[in-house]
C-alpha atoms as a PDB file:
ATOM      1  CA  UNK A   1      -9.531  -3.525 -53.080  1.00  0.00           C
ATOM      2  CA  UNK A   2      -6.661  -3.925 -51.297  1.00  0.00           C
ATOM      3  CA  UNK A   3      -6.052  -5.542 -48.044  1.00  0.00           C
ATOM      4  CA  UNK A   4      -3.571  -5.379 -45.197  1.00  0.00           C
ATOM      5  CA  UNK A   5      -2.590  -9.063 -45.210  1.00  0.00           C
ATOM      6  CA  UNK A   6      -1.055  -8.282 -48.740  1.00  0.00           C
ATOM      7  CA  UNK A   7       2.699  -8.439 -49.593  1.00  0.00           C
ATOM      8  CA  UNK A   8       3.443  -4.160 -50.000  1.00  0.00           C
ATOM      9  CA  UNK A   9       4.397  -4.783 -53.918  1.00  0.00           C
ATOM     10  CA  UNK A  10       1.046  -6.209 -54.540  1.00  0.00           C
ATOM     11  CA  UNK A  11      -0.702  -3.385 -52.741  1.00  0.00           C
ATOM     12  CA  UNK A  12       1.492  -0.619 -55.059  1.00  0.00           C
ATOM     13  CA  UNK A  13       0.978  -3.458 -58.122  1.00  0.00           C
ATOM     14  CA  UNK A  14      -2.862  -2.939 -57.473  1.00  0.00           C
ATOM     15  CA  UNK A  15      -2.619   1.256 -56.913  1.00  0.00           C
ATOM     16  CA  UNK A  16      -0.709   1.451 -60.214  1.00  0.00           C
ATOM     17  CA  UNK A  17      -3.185  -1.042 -62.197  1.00  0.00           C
ATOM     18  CA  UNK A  18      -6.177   1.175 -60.838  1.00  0.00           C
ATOM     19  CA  UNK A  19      -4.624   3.904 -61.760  1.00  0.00           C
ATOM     20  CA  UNK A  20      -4.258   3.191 -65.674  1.00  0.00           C
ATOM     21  CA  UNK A  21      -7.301   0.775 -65.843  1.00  0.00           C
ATOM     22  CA  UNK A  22      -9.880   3.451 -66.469  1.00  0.00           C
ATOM     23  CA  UNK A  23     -10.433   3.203 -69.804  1.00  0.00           C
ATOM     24  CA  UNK A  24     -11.661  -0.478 -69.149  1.00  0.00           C
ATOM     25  CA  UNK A  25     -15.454  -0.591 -68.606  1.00  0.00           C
ATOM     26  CA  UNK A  26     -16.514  -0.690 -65.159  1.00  0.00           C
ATOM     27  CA  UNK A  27     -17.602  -4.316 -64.823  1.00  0.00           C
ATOM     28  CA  UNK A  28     -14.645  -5.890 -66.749  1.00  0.00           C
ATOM     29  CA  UNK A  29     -12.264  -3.560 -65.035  1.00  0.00           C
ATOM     30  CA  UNK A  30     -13.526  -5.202 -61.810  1.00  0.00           C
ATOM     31  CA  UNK A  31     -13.573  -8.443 -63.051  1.00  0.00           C
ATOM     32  CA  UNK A  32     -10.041  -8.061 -64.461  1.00  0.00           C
ATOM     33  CA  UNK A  33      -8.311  -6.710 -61.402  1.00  0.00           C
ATOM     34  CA  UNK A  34     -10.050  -9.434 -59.142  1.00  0.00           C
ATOM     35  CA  UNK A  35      -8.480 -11.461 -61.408  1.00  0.00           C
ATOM     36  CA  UNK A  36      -4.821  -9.631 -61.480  1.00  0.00           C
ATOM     37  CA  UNK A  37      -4.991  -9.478 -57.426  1.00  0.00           C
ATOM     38  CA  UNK A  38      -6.329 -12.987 -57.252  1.00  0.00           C
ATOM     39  CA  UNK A  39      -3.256 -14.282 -58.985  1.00  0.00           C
ATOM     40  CA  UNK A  40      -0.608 -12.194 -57.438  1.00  0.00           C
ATOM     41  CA  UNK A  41      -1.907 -12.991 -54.233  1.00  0.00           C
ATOM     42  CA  UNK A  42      -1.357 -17.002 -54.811  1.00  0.00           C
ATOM     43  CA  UNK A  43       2.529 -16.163 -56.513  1.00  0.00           C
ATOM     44  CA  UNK A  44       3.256 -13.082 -53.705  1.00  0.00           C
ATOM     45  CA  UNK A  45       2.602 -14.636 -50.626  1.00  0.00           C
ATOM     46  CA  UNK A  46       2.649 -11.420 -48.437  1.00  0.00           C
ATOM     47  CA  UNK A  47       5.723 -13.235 -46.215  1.00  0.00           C
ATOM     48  CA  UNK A  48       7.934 -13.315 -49.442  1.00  0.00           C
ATOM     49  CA  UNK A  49      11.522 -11.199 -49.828  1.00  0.00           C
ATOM     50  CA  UNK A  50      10.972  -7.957 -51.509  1.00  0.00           C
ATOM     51  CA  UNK A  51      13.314  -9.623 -53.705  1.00  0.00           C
ATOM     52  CA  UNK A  52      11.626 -12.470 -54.345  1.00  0.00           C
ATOM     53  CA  UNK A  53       7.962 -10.286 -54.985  1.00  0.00           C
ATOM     54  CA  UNK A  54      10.176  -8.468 -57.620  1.00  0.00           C
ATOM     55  CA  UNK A  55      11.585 -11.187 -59.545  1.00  0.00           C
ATOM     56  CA  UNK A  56       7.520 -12.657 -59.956  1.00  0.00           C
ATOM     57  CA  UNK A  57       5.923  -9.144 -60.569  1.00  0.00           C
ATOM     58  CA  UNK A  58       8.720  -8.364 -63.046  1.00  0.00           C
ATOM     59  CA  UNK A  59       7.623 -11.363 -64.738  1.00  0.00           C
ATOM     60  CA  UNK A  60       4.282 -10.988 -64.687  1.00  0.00           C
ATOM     61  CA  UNK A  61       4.471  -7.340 -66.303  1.00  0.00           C
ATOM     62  CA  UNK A  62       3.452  -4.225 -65.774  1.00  0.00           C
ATOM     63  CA  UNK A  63      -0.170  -2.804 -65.544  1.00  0.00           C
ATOM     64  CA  UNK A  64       0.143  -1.037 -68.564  1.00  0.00           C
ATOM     65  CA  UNK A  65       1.009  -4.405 -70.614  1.00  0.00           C
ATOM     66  CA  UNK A  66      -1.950  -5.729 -69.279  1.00  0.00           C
ATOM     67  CA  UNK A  67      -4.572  -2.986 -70.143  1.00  0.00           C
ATOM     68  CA  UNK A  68      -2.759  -2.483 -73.647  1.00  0.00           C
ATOM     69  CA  UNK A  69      -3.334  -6.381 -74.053  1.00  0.00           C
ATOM     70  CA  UNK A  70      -6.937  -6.316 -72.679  1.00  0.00           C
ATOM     71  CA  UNK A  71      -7.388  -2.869 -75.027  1.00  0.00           C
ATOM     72  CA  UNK A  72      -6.274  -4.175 -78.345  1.00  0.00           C
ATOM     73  CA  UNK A  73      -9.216  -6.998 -77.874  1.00  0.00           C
ATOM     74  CA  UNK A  74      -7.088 -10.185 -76.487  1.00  0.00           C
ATOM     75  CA  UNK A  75      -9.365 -10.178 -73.295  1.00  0.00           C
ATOM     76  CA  UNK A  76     -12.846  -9.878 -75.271  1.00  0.00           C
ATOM     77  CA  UNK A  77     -11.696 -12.816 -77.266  1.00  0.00           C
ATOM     78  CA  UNK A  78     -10.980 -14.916 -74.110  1.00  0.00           C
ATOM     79  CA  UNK A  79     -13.867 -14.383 -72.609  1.00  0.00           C
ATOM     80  CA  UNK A  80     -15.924 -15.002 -75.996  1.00  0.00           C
ATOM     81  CA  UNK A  81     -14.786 -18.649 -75.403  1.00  0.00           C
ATOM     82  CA  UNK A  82     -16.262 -18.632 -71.835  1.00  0.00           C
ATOM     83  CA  UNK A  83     -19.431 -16.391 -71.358  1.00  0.00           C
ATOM     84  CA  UNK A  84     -20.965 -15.472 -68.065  1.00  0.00           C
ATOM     85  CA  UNK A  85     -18.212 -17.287 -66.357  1.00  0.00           C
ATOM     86  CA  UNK A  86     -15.119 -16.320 -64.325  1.00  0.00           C
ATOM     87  CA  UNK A  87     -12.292 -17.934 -65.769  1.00  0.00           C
ATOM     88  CA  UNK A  88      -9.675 -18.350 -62.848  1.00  0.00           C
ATOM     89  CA  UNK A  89      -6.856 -18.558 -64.906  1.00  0.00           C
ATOM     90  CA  UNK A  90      -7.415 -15.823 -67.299  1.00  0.00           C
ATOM     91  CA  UNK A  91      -4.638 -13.660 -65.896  1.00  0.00           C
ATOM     92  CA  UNK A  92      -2.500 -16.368 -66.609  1.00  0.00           C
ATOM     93  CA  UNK A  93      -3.635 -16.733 -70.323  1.00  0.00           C
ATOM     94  CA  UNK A  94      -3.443 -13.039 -70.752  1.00  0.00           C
ATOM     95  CA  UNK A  95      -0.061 -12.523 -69.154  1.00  0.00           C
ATOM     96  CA  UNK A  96       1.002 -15.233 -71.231  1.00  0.00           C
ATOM     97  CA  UNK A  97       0.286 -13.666 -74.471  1.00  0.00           C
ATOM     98  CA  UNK A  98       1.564 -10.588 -73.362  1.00  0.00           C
ATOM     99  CA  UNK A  99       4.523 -11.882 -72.762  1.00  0.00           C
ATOM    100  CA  UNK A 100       5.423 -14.422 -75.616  1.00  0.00           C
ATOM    101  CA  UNK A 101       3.175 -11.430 -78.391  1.00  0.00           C
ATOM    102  CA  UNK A 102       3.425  -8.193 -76.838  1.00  0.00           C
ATOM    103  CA  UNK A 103       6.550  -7.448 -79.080  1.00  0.00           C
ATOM    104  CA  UNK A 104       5.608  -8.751 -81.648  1.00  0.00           C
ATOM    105  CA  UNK A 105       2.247  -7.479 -81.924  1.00  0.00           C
ATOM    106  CA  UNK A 106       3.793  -3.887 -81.307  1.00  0.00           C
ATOM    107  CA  UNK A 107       6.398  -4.304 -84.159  1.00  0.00           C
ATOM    108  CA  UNK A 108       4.161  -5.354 -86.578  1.00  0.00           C
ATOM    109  CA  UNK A 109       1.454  -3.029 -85.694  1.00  0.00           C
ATOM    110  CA  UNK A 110       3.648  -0.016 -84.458  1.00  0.00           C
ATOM    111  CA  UNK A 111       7.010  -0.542 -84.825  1.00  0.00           C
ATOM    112  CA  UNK A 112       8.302  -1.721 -88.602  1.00  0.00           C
ATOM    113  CA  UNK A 113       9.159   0.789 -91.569  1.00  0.00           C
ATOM    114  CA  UNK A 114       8.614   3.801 -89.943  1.00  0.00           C
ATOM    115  CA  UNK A 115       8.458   5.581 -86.210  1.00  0.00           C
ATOM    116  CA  UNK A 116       5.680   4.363 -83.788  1.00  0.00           C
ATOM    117  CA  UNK A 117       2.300   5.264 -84.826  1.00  0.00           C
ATOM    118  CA  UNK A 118       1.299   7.030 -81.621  1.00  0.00           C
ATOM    119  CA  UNK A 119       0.388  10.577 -80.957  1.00  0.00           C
ATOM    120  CA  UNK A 120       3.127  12.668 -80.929  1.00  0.00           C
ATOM    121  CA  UNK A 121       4.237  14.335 -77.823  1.00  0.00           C
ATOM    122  CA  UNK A 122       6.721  17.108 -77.501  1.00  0.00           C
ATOM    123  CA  UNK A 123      10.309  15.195 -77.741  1.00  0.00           C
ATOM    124  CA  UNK A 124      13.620  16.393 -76.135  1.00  0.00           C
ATOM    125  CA  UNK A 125      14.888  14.744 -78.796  1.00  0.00           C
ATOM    126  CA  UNK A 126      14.693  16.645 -81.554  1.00  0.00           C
ATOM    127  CA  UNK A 127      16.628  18.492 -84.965  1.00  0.00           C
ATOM    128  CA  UNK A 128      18.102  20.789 -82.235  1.00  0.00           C
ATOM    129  CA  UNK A 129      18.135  20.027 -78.888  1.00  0.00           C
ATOM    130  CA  UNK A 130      19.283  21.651 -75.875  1.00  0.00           C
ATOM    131  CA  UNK A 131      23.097  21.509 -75.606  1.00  0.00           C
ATOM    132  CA  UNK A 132      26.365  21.882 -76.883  1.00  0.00           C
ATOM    133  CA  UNK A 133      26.695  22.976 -80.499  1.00  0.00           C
ATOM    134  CA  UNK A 134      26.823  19.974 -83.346  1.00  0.00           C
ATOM    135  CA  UNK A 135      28.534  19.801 -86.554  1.00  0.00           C
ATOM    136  CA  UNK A 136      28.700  17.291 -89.697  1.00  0.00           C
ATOM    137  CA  UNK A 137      31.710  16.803 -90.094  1.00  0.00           C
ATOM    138  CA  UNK A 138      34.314  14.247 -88.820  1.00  0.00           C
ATOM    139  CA  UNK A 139      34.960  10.606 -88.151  1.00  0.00           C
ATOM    140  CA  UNK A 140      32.246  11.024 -85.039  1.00  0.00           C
ATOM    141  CA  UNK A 141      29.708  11.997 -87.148  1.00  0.00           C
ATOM    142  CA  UNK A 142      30.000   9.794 -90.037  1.00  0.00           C
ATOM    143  CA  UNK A 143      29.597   7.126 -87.438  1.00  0.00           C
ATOM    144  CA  UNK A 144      26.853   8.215 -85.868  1.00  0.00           C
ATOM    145  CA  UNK A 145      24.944   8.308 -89.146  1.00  0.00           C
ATOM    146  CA  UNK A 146      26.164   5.209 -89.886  1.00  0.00           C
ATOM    147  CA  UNK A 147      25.023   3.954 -86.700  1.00  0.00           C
ATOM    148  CA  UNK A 148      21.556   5.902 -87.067  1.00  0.00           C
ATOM    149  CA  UNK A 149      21.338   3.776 -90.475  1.00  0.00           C
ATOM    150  CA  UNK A 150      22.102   0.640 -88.415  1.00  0.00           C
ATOM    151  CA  UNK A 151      19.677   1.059 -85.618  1.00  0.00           C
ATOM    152  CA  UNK A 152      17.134  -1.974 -85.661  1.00  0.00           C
ATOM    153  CA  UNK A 153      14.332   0.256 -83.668  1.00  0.00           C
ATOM    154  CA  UNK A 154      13.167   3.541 -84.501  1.00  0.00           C
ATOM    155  CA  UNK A 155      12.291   6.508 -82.558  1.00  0.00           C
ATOM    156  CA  UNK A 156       8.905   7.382 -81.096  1.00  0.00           C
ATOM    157  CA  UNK A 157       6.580   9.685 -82.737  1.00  0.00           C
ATOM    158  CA  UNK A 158       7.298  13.411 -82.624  1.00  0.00           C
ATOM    159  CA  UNK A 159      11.353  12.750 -81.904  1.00  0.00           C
ATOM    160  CA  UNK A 160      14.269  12.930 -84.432  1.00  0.00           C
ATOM    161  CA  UNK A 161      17.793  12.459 -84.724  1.00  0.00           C
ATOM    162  CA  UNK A 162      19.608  15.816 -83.669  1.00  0.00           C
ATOM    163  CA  UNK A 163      21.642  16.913 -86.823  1.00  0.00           C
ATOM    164  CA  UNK A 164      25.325  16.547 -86.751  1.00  0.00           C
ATOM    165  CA  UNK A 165      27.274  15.445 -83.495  1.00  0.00           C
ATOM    166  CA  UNK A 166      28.428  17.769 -80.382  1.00  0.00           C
ATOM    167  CA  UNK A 167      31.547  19.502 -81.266  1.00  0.00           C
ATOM    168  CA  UNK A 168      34.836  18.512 -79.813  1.00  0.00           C
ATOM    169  CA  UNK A 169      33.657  14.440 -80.545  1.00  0.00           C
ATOM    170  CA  UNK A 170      36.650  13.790 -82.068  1.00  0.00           C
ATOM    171  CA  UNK A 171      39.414  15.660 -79.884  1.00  0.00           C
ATOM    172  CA  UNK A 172      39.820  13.031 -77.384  1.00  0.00           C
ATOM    173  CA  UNK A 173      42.477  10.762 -77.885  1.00  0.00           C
ATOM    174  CA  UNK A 174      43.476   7.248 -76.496  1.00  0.00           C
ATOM    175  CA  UNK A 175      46.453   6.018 -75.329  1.00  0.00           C
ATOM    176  CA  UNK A 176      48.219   5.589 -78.356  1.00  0.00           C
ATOM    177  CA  UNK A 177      47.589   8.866 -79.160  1.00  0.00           C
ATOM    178  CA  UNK A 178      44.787   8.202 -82.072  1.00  0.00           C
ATOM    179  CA  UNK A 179      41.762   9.207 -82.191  1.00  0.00           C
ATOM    180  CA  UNK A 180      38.791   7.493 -80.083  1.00  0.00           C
ATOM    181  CA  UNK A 181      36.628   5.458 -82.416  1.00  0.00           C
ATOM    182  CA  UNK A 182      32.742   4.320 -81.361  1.00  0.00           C
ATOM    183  CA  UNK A 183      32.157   7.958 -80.226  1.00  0.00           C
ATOM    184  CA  UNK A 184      29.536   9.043 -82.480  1.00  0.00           C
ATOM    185  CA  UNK A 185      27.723   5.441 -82.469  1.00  0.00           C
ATOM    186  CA  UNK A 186      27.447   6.387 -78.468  1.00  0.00           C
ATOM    187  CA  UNK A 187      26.168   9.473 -79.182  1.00  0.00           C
ATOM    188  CA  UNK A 188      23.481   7.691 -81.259  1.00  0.00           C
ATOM    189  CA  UNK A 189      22.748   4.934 -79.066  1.00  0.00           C
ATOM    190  CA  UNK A 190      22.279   6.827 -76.289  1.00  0.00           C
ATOM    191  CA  UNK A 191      19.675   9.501 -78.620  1.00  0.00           C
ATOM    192  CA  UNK A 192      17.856   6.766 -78.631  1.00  0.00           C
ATOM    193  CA  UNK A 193      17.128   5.325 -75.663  1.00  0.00           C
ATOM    194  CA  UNK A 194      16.583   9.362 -74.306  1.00  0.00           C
ATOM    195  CA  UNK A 195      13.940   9.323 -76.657  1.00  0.00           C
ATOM    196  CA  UNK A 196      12.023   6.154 -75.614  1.00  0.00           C
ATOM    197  CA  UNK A 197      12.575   6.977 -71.830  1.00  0.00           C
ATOM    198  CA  UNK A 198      11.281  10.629 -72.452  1.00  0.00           C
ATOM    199  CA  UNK A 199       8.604   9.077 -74.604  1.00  0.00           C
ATOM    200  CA  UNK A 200       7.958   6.960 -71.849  1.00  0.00           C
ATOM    201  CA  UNK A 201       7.351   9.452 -68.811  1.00  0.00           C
ATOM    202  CA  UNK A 202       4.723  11.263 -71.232  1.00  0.00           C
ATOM    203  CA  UNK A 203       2.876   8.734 -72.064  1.00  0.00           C
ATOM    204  CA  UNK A 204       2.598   8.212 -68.210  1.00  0.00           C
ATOM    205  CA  UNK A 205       1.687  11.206 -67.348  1.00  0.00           C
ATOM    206  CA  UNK A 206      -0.802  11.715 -70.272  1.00  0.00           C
ATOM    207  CA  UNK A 207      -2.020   8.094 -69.153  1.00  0.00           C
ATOM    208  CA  UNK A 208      -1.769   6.648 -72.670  1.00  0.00           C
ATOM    209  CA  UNK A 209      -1.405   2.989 -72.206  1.00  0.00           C
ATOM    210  CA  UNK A 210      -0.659   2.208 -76.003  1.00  0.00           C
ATOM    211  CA  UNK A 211       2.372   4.592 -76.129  1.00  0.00           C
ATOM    212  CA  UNK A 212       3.310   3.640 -72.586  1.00  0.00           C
ATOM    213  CA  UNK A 213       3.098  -0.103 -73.944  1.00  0.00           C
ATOM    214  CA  UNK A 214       5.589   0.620 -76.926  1.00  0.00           C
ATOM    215  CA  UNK A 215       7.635   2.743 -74.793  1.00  0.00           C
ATOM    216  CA  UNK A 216       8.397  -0.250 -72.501  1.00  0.00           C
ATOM    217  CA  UNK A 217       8.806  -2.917 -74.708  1.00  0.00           C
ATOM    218  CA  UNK A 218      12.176  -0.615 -76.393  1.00  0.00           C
ATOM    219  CA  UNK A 219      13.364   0.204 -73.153  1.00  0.00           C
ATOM    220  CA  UNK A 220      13.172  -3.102 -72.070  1.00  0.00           C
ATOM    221  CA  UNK A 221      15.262  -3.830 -75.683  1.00  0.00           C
ATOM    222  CA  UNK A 222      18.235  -1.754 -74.578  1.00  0.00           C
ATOM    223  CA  UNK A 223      19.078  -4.242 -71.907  1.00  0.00           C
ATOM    224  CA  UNK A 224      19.407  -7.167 -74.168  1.00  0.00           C
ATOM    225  CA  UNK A 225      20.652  -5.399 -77.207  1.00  0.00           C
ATOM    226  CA  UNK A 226      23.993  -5.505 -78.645  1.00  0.00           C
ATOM    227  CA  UNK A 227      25.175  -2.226 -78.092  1.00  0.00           C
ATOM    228  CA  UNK A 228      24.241  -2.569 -74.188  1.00  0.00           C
ATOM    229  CA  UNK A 229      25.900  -6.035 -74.140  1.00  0.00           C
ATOM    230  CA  UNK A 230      29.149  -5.413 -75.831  1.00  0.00           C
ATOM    231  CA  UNK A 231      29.707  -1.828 -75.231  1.00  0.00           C
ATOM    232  CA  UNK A 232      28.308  -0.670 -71.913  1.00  0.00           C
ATOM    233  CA  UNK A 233      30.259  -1.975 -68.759  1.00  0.00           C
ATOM    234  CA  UNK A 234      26.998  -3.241 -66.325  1.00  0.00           C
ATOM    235  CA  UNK A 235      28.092  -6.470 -65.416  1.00  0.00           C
ATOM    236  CA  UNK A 236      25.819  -6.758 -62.066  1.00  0.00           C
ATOM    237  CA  UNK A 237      22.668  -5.662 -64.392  1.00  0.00           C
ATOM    238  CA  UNK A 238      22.474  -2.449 -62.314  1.00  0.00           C
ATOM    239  CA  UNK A 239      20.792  -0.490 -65.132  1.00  0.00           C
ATOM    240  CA  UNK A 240      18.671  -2.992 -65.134  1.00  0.00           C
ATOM    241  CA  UNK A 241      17.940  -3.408 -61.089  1.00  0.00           C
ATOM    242  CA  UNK A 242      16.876  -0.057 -61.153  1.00  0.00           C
ATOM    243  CA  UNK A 243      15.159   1.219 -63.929  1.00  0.00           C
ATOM    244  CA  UNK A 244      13.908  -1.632 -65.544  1.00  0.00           C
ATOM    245  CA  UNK A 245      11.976  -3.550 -62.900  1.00  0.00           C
ATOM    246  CA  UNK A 246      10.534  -0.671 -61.138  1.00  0.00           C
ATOM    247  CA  UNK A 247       8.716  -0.015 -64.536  1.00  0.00           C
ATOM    248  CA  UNK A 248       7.354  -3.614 -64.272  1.00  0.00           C
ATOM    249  CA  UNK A 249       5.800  -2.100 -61.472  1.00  0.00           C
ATOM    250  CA  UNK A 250       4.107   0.333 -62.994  1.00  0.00           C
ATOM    251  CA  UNK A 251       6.439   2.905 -61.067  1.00  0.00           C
ATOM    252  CA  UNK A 252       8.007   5.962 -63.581  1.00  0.00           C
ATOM    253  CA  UNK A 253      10.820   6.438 -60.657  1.00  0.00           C
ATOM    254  CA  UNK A 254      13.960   4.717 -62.687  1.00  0.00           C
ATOM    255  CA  UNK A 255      13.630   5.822 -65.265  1.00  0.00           C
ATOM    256  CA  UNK A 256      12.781   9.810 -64.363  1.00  0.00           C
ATOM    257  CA  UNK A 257      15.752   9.407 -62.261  1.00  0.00           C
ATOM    258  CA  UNK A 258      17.923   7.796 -65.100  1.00  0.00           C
ATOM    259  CA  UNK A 259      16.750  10.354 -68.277  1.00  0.00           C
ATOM    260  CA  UNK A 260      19.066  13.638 -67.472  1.00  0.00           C
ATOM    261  CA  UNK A 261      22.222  11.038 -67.539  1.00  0.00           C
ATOM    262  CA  UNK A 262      20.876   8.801 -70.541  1.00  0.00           C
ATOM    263  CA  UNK A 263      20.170  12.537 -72.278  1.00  0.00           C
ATOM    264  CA  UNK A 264      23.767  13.892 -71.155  1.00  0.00           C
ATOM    265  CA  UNK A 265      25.848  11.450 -72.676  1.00  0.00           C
ATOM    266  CA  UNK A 266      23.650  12.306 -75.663  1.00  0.00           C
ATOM    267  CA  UNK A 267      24.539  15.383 -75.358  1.00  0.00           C
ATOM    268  CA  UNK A 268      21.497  16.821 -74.671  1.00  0.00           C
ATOM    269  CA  UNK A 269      20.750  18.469 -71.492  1.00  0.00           C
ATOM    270  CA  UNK A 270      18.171  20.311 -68.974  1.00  0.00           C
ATOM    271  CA  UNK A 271      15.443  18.000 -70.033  1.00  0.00           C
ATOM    272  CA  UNK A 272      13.693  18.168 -66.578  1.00  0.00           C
END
């Protein structure tokens, strides 16, 4: 339960965490979130900054990391150590491996050699999407194949690459009057992360924590990769502010609000 003397982003914290906990049996699933609420109660004090509650709660991760951790059998081998006894600090342990594990245990189990082994869904991102018309031919398109080739991720289950690039890549011009070059490895970037965010928001509302596990952990990626580093122009972290730490919340809002402008410069449109 909740209770009134609680800081408001542990009370939405605990709503989301009941919401995706179901699969958990009923008397570890109450153990667990007296456990979850127990510790965010001691690191939330319910007179901290909303600011403040965010920074700790986007550090402690997301509901969905902790039922994919507790899932995959990390909490029955905790409490294997300790039976019949509540562990205060198992939260802690757990959170812990989530967060030093949780990508690699998703790479090596779901991520390397091929797309995510996860039940595929039905992708805006696919051979032909919505949108402008492509072609293969061009200096765009040869880099975004080339960049496609390059990408150190892969796509979720059920999405692929669109063929060719939109048409009219290559007709802008700089200020020396050549022709713009990175355009097609935008194009693919930005495929990609439409794919994971869509792949994201339907594994949330099919409330699959596994793919909504894998689908964090990329999106989370994009932040800290190179492309976002050297190429995209977010020096106050906004992308991250708000899209990123409202999923550490459990809350879908970023990045449904962020998907039809990730898509776009994609070129890939009216996906919802």
């Amino acid at each position: 339960m909740t209770t009134e003397s609680d800081h408001p982003f542990v009370t939405r914290y605990l709503q989301q965490f009941d919401e995706v906990a179901e699969p958990i049996p009923g008397a570890r699933r109450a153990l667990l979130r007296e456990e979850v609420a127990e510790h965010l109660r001691e690191a939330v004090p319910a007179g901290s900054s909303n600011a403040d509650a965010a920074a700790v709660i986007a550090q402690f991760g997301s509901p969905a990391e902790i039922l994919g951790q507790e899932l995959d059998g990390a909490g029955q081998a905790l409490r294997a150590k300790q039976p019949g006894h509540v562990v205060r600090n198992t939260v802690v342990i757990v959170v812990a491996v989530i967060v030093a594990a949780i990508l690699s245990v998703l790479a090596s189990h779901l991520l390397i050699g091929s797309q995510v082994t996860a039940n595929p869904g039905t992708s805006v991102v696919n051979k032909h999407p919505e949108g402008p018309d492509r072609i293969t031919t061009g200096e765009g398109y040869f880099e975004y194949e080339a960049a496609i080739k390059a990408m150190p991720d892969p796509l979720p289950a059920g999405a692929e690459y669109p063929d060719g690039v939109p048409v009219g890549l290559d007709s802008g011009t700089s200020d020396s009057g050549t022709l713009e070059s990175g355009a097609g490895t935008v194009v693919a970037h930005f495929t990609w992360l439409c794919a994971w965010e869509s792949e994201y928001l339907i594994a949330m509302s099919k409330k699959d924590a596994e793919r909504q596990v894998a689908a964090e952990s990329m999106i989370t990626k994009w932040s800290t990769s190179a492309f976002y580093l050297n190429v995209i122009s977010d020096p106050d972290k906004g992308w991250t502010t708000s899209v990123i730490n409202p999923m550490k919340f459990g809350d879908p809002s970023g990045v449904r609000q962020d998907r039809p402008r990730t898509c776009a410069q994609a070129s890939i449109i009216n996906v919802g």
